[in-house]
C-alpha atoms as a PDB file:
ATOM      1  CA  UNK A   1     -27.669 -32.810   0.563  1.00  0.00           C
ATOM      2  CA  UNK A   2     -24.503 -30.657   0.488  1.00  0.00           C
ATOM      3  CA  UNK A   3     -25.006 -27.356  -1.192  1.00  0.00           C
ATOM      4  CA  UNK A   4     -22.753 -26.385  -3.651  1.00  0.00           C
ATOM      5  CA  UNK A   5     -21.859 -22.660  -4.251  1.00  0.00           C
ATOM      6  CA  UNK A   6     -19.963 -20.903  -7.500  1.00  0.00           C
ATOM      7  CA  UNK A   7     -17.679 -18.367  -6.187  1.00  0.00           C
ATOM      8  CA  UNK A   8     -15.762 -16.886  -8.153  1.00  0.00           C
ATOM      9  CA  UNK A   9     -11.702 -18.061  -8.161  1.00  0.00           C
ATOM     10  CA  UNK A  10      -9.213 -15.185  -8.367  1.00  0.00           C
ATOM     11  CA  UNK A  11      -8.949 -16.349 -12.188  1.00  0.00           C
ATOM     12  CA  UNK A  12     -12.501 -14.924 -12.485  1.00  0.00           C
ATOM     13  CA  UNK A  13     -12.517 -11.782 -10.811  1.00  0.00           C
ATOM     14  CA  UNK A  14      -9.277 -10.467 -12.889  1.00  0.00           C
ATOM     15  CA  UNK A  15      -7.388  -9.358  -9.584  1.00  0.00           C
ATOM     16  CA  UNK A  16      -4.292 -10.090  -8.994  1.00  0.00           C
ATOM     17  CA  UNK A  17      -3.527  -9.794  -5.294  1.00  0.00           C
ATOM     18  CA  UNK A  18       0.124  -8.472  -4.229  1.00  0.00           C
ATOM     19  CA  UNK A  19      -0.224 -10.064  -0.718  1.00  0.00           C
ATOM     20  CA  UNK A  20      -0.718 -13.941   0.391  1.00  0.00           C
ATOM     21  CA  UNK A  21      -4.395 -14.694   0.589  1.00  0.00           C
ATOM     22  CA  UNK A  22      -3.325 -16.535   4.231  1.00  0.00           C
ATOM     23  CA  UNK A  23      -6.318 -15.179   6.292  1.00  0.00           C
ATOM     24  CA  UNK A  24      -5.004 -12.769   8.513  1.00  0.00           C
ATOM     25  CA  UNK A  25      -6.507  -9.251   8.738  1.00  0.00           C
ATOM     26  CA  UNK A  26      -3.166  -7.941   7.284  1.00  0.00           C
ATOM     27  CA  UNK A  27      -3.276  -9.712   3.919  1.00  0.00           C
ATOM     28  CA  UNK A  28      -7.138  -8.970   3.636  1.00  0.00           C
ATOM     29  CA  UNK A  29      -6.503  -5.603   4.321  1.00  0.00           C
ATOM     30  CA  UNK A  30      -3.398  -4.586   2.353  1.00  0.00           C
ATOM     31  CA  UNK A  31      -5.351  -6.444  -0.671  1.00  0.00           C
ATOM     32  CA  UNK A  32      -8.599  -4.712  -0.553  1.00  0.00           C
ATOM     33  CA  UNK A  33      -6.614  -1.242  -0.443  1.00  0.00           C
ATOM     34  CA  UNK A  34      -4.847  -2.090  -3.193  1.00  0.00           C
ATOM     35  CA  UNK A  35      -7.702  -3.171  -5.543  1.00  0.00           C
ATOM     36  CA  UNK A  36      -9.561   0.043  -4.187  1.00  0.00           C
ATOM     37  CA  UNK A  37      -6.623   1.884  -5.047  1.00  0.00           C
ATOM     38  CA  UNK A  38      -6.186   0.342  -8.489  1.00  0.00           C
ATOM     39  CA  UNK A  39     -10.321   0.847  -9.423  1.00  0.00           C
ATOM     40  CA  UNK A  40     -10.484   4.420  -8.164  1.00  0.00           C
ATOM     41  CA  UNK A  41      -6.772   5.432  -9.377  1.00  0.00           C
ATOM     42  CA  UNK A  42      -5.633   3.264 -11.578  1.00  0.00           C
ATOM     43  CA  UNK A  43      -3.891   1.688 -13.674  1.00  0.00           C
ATOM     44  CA  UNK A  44      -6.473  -1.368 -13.559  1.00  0.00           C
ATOM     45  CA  UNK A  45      -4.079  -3.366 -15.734  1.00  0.00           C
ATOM     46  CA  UNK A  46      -0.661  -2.288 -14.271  1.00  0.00           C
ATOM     47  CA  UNK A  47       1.916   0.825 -15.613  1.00  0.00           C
ATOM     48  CA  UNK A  48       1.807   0.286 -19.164  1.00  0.00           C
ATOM     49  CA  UNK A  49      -1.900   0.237 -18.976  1.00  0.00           C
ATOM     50  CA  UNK A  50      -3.415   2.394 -22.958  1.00  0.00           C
ATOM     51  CA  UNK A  51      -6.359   3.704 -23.125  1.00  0.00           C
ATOM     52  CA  UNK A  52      -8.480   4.231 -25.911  1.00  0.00           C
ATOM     53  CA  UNK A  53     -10.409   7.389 -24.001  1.00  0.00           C
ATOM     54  CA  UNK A  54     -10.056   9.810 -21.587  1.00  0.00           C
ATOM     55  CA  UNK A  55      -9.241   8.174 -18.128  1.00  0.00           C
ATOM     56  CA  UNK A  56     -11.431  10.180 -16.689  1.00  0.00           C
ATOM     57  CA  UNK A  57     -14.163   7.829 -18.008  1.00  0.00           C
ATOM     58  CA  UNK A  58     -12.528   4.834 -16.510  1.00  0.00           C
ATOM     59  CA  UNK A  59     -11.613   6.109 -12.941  1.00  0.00           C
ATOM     60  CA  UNK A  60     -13.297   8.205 -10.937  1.00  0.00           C
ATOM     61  CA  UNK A  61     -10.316   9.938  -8.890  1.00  0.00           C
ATOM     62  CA  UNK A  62      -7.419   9.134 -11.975  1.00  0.00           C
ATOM     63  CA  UNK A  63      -6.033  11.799 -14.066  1.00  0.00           C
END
């Protein structure tokens, strides 16, 4: 018997990724900086990104 698993699909995880998902260590990489750089920065939800608080409470190096 086959196991199934539930990953998540990129519909899931809210990411949008800027570079083809195609394997190579170059679209892995230039992906996982960019979501790093987006959780840790910001904007999360692109440029015109409001925030009901301080962004200080949202990211930890964002002004």
């Amino acid at each position: 018997m086959a196991e199934s698993t539930n990953a998540p699909t990129p519909a899931d995880t809210g990411y949008v990724l800027n570079f083809p998902t195609d394997g190579t260590s170059f679209g892995v990489r230039e992906n996982l900086v960019d979501i790093l750089e987006r959780e840790l920065l910001g904007p999360i939800h692109g440029e015109e990104e409001l925030l009901p608080f301080s962004p200080k409470q949202m990211y930890l190096v964002g002004l």
